[in-house]
Structure formats: structure tokens, C-alpha cells
N, C-alpha and C. Protein backbone atom coordinates (compact mmCIF):
# COMPACT_ATOMS: atom_id res chain seq x y z
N UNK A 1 0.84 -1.16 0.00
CA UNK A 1 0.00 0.00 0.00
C UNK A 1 0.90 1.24 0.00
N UNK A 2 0.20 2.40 -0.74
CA UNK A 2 1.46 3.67 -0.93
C UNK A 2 0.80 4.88 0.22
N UNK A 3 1.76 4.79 0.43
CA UNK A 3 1.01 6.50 1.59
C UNK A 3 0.87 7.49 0.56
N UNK A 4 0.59 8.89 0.96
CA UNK A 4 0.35 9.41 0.37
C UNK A 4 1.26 10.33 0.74
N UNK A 5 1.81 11.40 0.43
CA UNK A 5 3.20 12.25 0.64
C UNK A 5 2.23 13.45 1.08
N UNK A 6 3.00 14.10 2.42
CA UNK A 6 2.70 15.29 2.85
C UNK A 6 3.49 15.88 2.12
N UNK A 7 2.63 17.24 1.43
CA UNK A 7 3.69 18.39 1.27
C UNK A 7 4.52 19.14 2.04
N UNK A 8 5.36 19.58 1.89
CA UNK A 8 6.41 20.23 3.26
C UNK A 8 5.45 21.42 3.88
N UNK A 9 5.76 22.14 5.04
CA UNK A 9 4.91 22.79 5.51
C UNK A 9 5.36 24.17 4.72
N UNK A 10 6.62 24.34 4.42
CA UNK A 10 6.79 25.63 2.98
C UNK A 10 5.83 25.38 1.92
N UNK A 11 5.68 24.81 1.54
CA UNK A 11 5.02 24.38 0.21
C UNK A 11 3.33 24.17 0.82
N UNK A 12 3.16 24.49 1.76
CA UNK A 12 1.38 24.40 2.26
C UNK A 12 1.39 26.06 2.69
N UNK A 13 2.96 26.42 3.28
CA UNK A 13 2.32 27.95 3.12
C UNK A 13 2.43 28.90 2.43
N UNK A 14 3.14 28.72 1.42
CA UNK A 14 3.42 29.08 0.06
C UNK A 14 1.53 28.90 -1.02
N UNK A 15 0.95 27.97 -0.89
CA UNK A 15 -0.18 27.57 -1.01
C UNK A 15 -0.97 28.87 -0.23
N UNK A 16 -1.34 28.54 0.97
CA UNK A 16 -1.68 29.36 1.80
C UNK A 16 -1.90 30.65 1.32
N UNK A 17 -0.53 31.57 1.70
CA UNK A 17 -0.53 32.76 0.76
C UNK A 17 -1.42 33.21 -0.36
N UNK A 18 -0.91 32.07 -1.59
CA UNK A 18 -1.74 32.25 -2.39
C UNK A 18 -2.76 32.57 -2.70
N UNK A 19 -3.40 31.78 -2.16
CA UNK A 19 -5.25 31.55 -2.27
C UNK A 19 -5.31 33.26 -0.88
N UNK A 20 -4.71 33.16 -0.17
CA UNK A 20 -4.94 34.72 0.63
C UNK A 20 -4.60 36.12 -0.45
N UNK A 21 -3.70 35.74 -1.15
CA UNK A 21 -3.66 37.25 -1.88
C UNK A 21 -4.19 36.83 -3.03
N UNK A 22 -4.61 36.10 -3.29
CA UNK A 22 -5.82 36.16 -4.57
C UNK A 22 -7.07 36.43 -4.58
N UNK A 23 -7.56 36.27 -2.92
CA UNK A 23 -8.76 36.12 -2.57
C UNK A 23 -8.94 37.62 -2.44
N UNK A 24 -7.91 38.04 -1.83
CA UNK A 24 -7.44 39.77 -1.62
C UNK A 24 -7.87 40.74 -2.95
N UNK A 25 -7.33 40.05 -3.90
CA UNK A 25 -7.33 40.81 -5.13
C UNK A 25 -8.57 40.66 -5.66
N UNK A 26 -9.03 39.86 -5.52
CA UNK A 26 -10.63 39.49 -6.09
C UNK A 26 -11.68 40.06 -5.48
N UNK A 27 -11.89 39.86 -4.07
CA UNK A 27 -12.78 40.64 -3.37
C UNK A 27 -12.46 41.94 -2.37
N UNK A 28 -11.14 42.57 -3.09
CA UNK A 28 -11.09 43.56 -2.34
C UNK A 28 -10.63 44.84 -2.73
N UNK A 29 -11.16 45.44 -3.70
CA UNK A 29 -10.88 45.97 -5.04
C UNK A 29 -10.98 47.15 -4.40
N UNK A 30 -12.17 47.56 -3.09
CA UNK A 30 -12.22 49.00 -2.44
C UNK A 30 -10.97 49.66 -2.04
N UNK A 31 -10.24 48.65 -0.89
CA UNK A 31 -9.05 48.78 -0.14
C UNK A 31 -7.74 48.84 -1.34
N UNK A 32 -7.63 48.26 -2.31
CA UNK A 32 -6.63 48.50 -3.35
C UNK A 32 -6.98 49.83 -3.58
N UNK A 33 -7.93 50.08 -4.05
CA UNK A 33 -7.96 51.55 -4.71
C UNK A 33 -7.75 52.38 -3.82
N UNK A 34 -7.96 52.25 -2.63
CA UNK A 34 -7.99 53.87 -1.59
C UNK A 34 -6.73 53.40 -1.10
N UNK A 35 -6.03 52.56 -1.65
CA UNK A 35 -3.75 52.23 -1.20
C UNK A 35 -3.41 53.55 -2.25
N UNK A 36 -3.82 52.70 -3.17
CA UNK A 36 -3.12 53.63 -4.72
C UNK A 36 -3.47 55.17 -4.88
N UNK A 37 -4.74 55.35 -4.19
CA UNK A 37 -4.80 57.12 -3.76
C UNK A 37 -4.23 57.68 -2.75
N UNK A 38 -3.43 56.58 -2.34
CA UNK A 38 -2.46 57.05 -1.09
C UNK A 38 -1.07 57.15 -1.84
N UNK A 39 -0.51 56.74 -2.75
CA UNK A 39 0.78 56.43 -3.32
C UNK A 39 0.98 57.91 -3.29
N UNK A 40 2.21 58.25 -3.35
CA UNK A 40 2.77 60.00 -3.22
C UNK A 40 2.65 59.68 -5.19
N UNK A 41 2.20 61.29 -5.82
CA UNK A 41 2.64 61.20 -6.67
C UNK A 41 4.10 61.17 -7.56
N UNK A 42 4.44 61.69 -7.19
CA UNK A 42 5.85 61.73 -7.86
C UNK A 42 6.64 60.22 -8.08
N UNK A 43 5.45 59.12 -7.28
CA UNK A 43 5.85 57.38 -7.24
C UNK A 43 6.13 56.89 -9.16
N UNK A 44 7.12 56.70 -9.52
CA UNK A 44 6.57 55.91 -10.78
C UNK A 44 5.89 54.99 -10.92
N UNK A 45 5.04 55.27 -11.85
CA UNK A 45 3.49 53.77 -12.23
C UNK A 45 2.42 54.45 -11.45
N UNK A 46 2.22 55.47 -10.72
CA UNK A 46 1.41 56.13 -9.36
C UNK A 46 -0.06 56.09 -9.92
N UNK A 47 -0.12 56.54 -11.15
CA UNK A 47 -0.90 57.13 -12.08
C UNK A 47 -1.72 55.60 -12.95
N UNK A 48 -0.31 54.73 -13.26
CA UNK A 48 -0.98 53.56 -14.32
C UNK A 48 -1.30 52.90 -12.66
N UNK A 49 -1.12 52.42 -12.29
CA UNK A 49 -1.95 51.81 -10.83
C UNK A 49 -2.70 52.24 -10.53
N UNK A 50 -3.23 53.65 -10.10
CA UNK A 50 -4.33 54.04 -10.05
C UNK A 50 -5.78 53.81 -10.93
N UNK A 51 -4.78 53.86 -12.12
CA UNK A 51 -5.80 53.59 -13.28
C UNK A 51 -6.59 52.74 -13.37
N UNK A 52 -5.29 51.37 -13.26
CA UNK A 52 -5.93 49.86 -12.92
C UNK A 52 -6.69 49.19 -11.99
N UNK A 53 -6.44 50.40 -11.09
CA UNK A 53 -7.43 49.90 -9.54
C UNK A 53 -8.64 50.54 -9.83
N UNK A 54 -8.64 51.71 -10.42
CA UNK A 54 -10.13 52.38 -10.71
C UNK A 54 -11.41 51.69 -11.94
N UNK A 55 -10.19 50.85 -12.74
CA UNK A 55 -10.91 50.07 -13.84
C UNK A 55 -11.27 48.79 -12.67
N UNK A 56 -10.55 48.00 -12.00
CA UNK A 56 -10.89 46.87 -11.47
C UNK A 56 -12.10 47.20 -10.32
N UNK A 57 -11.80 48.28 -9.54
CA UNK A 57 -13.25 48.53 -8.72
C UNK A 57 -14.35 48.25 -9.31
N UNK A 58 -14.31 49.36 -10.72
CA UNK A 58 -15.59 49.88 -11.07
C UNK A 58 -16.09 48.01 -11.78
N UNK A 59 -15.36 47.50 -12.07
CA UNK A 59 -15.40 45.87 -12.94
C UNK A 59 -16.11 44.99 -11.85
N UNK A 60 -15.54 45.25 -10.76
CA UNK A 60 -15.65 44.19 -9.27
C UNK A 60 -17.22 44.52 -8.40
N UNK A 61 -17.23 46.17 -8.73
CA UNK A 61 -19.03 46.47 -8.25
C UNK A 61 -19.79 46.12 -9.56
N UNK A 62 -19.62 46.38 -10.50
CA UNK A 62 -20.22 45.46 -11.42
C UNK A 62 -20.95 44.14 -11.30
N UNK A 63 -19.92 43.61 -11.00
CA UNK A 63 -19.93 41.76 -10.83
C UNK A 63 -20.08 41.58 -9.61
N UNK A 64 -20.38 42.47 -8.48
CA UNK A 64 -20.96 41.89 -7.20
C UNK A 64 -19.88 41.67 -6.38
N UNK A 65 -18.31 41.53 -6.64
CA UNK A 65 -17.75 40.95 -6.29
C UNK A 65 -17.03 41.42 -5.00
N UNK A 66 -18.17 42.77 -4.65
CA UNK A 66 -17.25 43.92 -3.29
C UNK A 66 -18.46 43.10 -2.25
N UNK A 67 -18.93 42.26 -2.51
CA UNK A 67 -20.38 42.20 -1.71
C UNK A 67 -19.63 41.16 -0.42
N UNK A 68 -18.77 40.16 -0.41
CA UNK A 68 -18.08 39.55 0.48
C UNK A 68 -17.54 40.19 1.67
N UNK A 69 -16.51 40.94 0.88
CA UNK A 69 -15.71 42.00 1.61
C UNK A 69 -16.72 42.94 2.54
N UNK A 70 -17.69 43.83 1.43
CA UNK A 70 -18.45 44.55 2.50
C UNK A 70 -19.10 44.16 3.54
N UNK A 71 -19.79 43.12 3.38
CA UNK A 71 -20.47 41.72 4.68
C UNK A 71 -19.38 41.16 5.60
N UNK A 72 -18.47 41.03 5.21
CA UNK A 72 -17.54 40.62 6.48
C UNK A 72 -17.23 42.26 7.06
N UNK A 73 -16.96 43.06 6.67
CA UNK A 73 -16.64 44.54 6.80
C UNK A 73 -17.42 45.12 8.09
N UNK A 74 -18.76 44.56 7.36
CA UNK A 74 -20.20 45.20 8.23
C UNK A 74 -19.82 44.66 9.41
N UNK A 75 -19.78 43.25 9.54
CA UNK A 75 -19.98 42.59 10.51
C UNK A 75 -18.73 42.73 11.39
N UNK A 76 -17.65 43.04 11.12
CA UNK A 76 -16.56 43.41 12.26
C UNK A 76 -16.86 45.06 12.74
N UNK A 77 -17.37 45.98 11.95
CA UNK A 77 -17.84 47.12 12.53
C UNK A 77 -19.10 46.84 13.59
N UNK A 78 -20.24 46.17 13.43
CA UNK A 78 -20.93 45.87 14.40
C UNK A 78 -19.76 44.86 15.92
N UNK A 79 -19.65 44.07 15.60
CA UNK A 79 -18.84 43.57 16.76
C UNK A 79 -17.99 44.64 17.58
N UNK A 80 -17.45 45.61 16.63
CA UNK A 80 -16.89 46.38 17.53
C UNK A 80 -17.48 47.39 18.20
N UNK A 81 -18.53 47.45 17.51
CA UNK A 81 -19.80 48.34 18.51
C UNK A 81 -20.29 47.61 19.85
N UNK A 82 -20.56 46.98 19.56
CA UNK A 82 -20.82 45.81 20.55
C UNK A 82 -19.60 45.87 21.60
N UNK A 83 -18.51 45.45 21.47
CA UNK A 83 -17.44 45.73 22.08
C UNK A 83 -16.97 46.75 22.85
N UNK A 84 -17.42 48.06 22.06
CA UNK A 84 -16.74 49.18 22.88
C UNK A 84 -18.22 50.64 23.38
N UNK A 85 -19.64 49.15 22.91
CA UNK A 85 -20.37 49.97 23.77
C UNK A 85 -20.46 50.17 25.05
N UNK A 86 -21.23 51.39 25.53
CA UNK A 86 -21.05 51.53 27.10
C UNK A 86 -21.77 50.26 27.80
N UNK A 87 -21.72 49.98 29.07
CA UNK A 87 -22.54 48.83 29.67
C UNK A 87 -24.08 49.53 30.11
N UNK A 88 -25.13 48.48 30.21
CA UNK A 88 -26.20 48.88 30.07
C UNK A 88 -26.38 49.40 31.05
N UNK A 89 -25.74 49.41 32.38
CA UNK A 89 -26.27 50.53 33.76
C UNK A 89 -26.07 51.66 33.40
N UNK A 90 -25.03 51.90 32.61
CA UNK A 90 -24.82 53.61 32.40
C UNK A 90 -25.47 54.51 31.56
């Protein structure tokens, strides 16, 4: 009978990563764009990055695809309301 080979734990977080900054790039097209309106101008590419983040937003609300991001978004702003509301005696 053959075992089956673990991948090394580099090579699962190398994996890892991945699927995290892809998932990044896919559903998080808001937070890219308001980086790249942060870039100083005088950055070279300041301008073609901007560009590309303003085409991929406007592509990504299109296709629904800010709707993840904003729902997890929502929901850590409520928790933190929750969190740093006053207690109910006061």
C-alpha cells in the first residue's frame, strides 16, 4: 500500500498565501484603490496603478464581487460596537 506524501509545511504555506492574496485581489478591489490614492505622486506607475485599480473597482461592483468583503466589513464594525459599547447601567 502507498502513503500518500505530505507536502512540506513551505510548500502548504506558500499555497496558503496564495489563495490569501488572490482572494485579496478578487474581493477587495475598495481597499486596493484607496492604497493607490495614497501612493505620493511623484511614485513611478502612481498614475498607471491608479488607473488599474479604478478600472478593477468599477469591474468588481459590477460583478458583485465587493459584496463579500463589505459583509464581512459590516460585521466586524458591528462587533466592535458591541465591544466598545457603554454597559447597560450607564
Amino acid at each position: 500500500m502507498m502513503q500518500a506524501s505530505n507536502p512540506s509545511p513551505t510548500r502548504r504555506l506558500l499555497a496558503i498565501v496564495l489563495v490569501a492574496a488572490s482572494a485579496g485581489i478578487l474581493f477587495g478591489s475598495g481597499p486596493i484603490l484607496a492604497w493607490t490614492e495614497q501612493l505620493p505622486p511623484a511614485m513611478p506607475c502612481q498614475a498607471t496603478l491608479q488607473s488599474v485599480a479604478q478600472r478593477w473597482d468599477t469591474l468588481a461592483g459590477r460583478l458583485k464581487m465587493t459584496v463579500p468583503y463589505d459583509t464581512v466589513r459590516a460585521l466586524e464594525r458591528q462587533a466592535e460596537s458591541y465591544r466598545f459599547a457603554p454597559a447597560p447601567d450607564q
